[in-house]
C-alpha atoms as a PDB file:
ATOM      1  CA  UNK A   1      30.640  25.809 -37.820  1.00  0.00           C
ATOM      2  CA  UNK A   2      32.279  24.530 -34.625  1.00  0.00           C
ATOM      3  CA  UNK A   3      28.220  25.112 -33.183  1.00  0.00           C
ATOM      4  CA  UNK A   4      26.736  22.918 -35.307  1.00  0.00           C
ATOM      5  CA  UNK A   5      29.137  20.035 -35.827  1.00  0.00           C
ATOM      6  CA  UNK A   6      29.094  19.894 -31.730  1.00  0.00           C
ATOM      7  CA  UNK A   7      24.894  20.148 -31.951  1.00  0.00           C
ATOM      8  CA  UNK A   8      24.959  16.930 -34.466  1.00  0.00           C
ATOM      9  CA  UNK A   9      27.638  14.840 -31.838  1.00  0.00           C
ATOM     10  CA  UNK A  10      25.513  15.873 -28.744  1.00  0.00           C
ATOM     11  CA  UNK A  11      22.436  15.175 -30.570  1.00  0.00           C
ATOM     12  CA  UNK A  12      23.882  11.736 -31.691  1.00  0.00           C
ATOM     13  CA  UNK A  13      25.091  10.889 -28.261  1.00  0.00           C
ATOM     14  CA  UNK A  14      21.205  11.776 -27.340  1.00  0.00           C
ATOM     15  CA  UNK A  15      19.699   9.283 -29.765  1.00  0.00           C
ATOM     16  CA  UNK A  16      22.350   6.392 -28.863  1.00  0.00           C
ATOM     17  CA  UNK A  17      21.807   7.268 -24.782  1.00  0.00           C
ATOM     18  CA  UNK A  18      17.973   6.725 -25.531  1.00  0.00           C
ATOM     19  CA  UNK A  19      18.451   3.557 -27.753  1.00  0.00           C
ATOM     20  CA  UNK A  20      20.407   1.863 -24.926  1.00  0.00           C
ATOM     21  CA  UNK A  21      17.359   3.341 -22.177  1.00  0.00           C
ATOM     22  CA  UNK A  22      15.068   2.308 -23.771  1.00  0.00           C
ATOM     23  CA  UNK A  23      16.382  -1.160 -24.919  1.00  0.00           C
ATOM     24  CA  UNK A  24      16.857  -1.800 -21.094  1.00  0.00           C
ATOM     25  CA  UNK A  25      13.965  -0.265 -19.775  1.00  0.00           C
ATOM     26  CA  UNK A  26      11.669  -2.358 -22.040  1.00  0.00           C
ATOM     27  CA  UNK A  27      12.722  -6.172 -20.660  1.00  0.00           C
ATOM     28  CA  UNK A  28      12.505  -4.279 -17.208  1.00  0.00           C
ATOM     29  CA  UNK A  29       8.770  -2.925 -17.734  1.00  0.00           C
ATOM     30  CA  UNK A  30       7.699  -6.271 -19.423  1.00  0.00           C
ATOM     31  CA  UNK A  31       8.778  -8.196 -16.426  1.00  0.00           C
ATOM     32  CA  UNK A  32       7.349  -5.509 -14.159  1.00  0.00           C
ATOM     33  CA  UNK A  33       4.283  -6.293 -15.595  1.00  0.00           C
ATOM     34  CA  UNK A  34       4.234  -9.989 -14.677  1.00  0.00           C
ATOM     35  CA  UNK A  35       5.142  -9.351 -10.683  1.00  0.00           C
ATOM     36  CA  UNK A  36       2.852 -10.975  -8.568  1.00  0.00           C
ATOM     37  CA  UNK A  37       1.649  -7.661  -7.882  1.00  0.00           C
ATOM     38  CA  UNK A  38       0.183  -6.077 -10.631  1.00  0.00           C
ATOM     39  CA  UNK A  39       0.089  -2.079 -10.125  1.00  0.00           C
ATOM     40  CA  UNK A  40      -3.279  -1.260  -8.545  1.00  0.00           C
ATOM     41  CA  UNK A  41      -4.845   2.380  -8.206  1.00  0.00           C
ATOM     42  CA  UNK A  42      -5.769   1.207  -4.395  1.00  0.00           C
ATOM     43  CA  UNK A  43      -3.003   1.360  -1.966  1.00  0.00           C
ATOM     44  CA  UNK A  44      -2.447   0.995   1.366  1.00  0.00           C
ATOM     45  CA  UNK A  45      -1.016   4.074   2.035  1.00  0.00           C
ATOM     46  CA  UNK A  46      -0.240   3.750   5.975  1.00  0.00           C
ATOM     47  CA  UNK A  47      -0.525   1.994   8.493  1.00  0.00           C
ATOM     48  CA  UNK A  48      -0.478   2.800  12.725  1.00  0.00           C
ATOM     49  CA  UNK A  49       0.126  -0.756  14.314  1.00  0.00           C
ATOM     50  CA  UNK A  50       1.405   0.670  17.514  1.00  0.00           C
ATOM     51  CA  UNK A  51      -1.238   2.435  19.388  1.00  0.00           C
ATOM     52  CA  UNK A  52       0.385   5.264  21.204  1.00  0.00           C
ATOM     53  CA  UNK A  53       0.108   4.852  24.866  1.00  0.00           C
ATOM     54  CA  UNK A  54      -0.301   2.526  27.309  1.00  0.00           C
ATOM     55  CA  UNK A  55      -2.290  -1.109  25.622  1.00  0.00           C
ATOM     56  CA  UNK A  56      -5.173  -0.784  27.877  1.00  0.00           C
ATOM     57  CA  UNK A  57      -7.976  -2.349  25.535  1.00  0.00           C
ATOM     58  CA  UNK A  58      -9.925   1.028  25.368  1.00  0.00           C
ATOM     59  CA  UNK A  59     -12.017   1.526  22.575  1.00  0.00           C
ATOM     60  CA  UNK A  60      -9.878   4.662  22.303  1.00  0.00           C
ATOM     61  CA  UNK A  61      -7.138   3.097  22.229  1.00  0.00           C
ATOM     62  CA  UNK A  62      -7.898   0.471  19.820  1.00  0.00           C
ATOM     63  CA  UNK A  63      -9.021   3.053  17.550  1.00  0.00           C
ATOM     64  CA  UNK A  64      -5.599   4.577  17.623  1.00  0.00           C
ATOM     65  CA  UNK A  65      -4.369   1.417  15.913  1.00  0.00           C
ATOM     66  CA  UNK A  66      -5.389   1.953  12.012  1.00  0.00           C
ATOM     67  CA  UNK A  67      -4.816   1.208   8.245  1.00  0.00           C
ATOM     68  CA  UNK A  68      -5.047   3.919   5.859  1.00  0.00           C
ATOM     69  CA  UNK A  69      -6.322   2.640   2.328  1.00  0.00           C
ATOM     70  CA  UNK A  70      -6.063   5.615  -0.323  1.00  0.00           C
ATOM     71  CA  UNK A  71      -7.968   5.971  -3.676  1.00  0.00           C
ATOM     72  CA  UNK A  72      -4.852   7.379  -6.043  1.00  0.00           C
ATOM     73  CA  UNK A  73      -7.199   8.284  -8.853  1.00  0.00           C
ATOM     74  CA  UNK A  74      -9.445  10.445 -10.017  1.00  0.00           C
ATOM     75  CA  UNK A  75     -12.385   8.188  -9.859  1.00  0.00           C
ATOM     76  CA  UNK A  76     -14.200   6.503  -7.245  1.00  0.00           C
ATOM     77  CA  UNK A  77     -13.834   2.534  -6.107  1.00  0.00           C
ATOM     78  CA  UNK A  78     -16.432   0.654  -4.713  1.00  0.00           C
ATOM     79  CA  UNK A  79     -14.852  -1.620  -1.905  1.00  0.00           C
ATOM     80  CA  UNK A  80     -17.690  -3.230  -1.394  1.00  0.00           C
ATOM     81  CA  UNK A  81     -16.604  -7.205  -0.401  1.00  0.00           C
ATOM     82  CA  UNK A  82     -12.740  -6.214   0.077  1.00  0.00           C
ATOM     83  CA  UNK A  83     -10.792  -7.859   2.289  1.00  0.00           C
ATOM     84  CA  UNK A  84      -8.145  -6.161   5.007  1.00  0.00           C
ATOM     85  CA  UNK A  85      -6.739  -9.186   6.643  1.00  0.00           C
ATOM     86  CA  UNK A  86      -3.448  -9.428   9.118  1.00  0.00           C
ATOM     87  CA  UNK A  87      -0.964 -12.651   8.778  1.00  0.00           C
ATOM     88  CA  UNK A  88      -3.816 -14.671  11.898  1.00  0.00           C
ATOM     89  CA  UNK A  89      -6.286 -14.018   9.119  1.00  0.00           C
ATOM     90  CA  UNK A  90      -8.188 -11.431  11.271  1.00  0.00           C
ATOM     91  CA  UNK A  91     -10.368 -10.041   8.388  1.00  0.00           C
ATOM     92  CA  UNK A  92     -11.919  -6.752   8.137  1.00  0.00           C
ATOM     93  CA  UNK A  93     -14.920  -6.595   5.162  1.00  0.00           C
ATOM     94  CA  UNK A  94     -15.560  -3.444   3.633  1.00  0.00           C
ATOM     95  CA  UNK A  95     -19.494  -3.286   3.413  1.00  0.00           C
ATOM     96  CA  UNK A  96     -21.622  -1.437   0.744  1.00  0.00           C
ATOM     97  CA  UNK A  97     -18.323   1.425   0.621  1.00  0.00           C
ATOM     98  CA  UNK A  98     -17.645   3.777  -2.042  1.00  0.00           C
ATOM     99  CA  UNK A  99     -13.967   5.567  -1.566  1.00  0.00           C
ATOM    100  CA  UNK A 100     -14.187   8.685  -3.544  1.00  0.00           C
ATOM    101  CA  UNK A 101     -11.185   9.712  -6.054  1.00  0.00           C
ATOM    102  CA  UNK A 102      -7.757  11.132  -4.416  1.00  0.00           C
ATOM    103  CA  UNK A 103      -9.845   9.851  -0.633  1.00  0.00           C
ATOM    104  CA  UNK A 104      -8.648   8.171   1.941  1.00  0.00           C
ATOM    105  CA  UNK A 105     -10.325   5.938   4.577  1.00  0.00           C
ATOM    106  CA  UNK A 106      -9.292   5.203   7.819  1.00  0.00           C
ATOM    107  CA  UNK A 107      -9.973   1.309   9.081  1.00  0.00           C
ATOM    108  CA  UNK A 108      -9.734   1.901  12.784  1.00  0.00           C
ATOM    109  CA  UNK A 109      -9.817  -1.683  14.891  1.00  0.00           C
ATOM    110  CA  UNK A 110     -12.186  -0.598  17.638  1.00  0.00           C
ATOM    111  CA  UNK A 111     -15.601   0.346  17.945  1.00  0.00           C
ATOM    112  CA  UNK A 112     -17.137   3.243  15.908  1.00  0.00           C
ATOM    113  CA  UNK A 113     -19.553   5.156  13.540  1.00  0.00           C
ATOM    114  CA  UNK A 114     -18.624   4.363   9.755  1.00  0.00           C
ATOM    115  CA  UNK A 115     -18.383   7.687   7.464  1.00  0.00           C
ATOM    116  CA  UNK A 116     -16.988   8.385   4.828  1.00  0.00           C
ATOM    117  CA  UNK A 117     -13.375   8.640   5.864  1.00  0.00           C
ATOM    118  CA  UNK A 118     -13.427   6.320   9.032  1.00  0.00           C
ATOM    119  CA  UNK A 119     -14.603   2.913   9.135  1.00  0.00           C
ATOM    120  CA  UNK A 120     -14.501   0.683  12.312  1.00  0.00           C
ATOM    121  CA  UNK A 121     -13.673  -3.460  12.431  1.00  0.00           C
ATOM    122  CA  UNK A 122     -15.985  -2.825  16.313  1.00  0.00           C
ATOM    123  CA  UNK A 123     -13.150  -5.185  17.744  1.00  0.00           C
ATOM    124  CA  UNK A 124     -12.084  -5.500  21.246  1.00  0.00           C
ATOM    125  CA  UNK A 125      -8.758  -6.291  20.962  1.00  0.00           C
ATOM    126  CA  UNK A 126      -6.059  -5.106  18.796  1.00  0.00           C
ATOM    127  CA  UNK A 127      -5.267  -6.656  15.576  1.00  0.00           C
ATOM    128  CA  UNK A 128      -1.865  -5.257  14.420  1.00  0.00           C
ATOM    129  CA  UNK A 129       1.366  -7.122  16.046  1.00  0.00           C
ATOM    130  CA  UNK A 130       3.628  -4.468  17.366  1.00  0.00           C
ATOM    131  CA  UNK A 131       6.611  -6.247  16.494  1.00  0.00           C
ATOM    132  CA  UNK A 132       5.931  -7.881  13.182  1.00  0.00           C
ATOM    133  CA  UNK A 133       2.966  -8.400  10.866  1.00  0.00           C
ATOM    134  CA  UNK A 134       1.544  -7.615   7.158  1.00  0.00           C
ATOM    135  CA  UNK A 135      -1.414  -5.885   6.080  1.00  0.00           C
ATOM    136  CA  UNK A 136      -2.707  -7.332   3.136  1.00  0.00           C
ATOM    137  CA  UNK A 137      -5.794  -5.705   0.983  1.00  0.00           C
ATOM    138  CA  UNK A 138      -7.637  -7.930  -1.355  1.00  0.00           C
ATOM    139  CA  UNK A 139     -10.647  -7.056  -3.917  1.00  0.00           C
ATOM    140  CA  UNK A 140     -13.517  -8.869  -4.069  1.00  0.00           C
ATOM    141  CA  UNK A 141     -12.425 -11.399  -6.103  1.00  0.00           C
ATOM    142  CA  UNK A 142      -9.868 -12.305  -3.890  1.00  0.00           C
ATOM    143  CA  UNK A 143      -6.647 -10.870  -5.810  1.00  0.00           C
ATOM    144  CA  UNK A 144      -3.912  -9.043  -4.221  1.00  0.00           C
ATOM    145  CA  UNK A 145      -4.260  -5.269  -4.119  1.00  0.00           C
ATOM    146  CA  UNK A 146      -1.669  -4.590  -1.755  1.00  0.00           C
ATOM    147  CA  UNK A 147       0.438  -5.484   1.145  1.00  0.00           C
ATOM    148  CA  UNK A 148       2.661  -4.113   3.604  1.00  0.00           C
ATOM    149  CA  UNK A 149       5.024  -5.519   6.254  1.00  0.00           C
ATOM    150  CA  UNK A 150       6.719  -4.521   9.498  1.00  0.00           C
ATOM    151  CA  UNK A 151       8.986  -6.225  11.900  1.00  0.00           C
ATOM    152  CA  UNK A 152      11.005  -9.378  11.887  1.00  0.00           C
ATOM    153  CA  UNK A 153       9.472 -12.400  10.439  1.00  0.00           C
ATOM    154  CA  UNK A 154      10.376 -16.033  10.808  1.00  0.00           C
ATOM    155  CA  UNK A 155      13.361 -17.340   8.996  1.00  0.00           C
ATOM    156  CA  UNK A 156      14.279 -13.512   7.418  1.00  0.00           C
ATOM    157  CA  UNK A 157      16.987 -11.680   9.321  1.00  0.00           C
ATOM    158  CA  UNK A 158      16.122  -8.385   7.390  1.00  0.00           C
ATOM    159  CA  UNK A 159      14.049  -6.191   9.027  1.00  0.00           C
ATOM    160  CA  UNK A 160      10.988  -4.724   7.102  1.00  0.00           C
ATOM    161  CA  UNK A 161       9.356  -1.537   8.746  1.00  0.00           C
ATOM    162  CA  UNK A 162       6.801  -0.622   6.801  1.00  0.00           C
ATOM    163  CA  UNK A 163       7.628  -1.964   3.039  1.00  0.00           C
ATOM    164  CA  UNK A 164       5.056  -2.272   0.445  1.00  0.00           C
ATOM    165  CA  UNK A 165       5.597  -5.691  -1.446  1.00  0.00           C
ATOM    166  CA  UNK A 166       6.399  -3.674  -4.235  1.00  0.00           C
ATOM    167  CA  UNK A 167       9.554  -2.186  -2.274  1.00  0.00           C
ATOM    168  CA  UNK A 168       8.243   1.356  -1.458  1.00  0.00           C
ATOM    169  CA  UNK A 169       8.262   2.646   2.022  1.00  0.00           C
ATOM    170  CA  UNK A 170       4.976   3.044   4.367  1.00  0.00           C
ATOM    171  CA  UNK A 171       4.189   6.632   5.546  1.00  0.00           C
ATOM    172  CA  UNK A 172       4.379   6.927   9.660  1.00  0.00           C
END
């Protein structure tokens, strides 16, 4: 008897623990919902802005400075007209591109033959600031996809290596 009459308390502290979850979680998802960045199944997913070795202007290594963009669904995403810009407003057009489901693609800043998981901005200088800058990826209507920043910026004394707008952390 004992059993059971301790199976109906935990089973009422259950139900209450989920009423107050779930009356806190809903406000939280509603207002989730009306960020400034809505969730999007196109991410930027990382993001090399310090080309290893010397800065020597090379074509290799410019090409060593890159942006991963990652397709995290099952179905494919035509880029075509989207936008990879850094906080100067250099701007990187995706062109006729299809990223496949679960794919990534590589947008290296030097010069290059576009395939299917490497695509080249044929710069000849680098792009990414070493010591601060954001990535932003727009679609081709213009709206934020996503956006990730590094360094110290201008009137912030937090330092922000590699954090999504949304908060998460960039993969180096």
């Amino acid at each position: 008897m004992s059993v059971s009459v301790s199976a109906r308390r935990l089973t009422a502290a259950a139900a209450v623990a989920c009423a107050v979850v779930g009356a806190f979680a809903l406000p939280a998802a509603a207002a989730g919902q009306q960020s400034a960045r809505p969730h999007h199944d196109v991410v930027i997913s990382a993001v090399q802005y310090d080309s290893p070795g010397r800065d020597d202007r090379s074509n290799r290594s410019l090409n060593k400075e890159w942006v991963d963009v990652t397709n995290t669904t099952r179905r494919a995403v035509d880029l075509d007209h989207w936008t990879l810009t850094d906080e100067a407003g250099h701007t990187y057009t995706f062109r006729h591109f299809r990223l496949d489901g679960r794919a990534t693609v590589r947008v290296h800043t030097g010069e290059g033959r576009d395939s299917a998981a490497d695509v080249y901005q044929d710069r000849r200088a680098y792009v990414w600031n070493n010591d601060a800058d954001t990535a932003t990826l727009r679609n081709d209507r213009d709206r934020l996809v996503d956006e990730v920043t590094w360094g110290h910026h201008r009137g912030d004394d937090r330092d922000h290596r590699g954090e999504h707008r949304n908060g998460g952390s960039m993969r180096r």
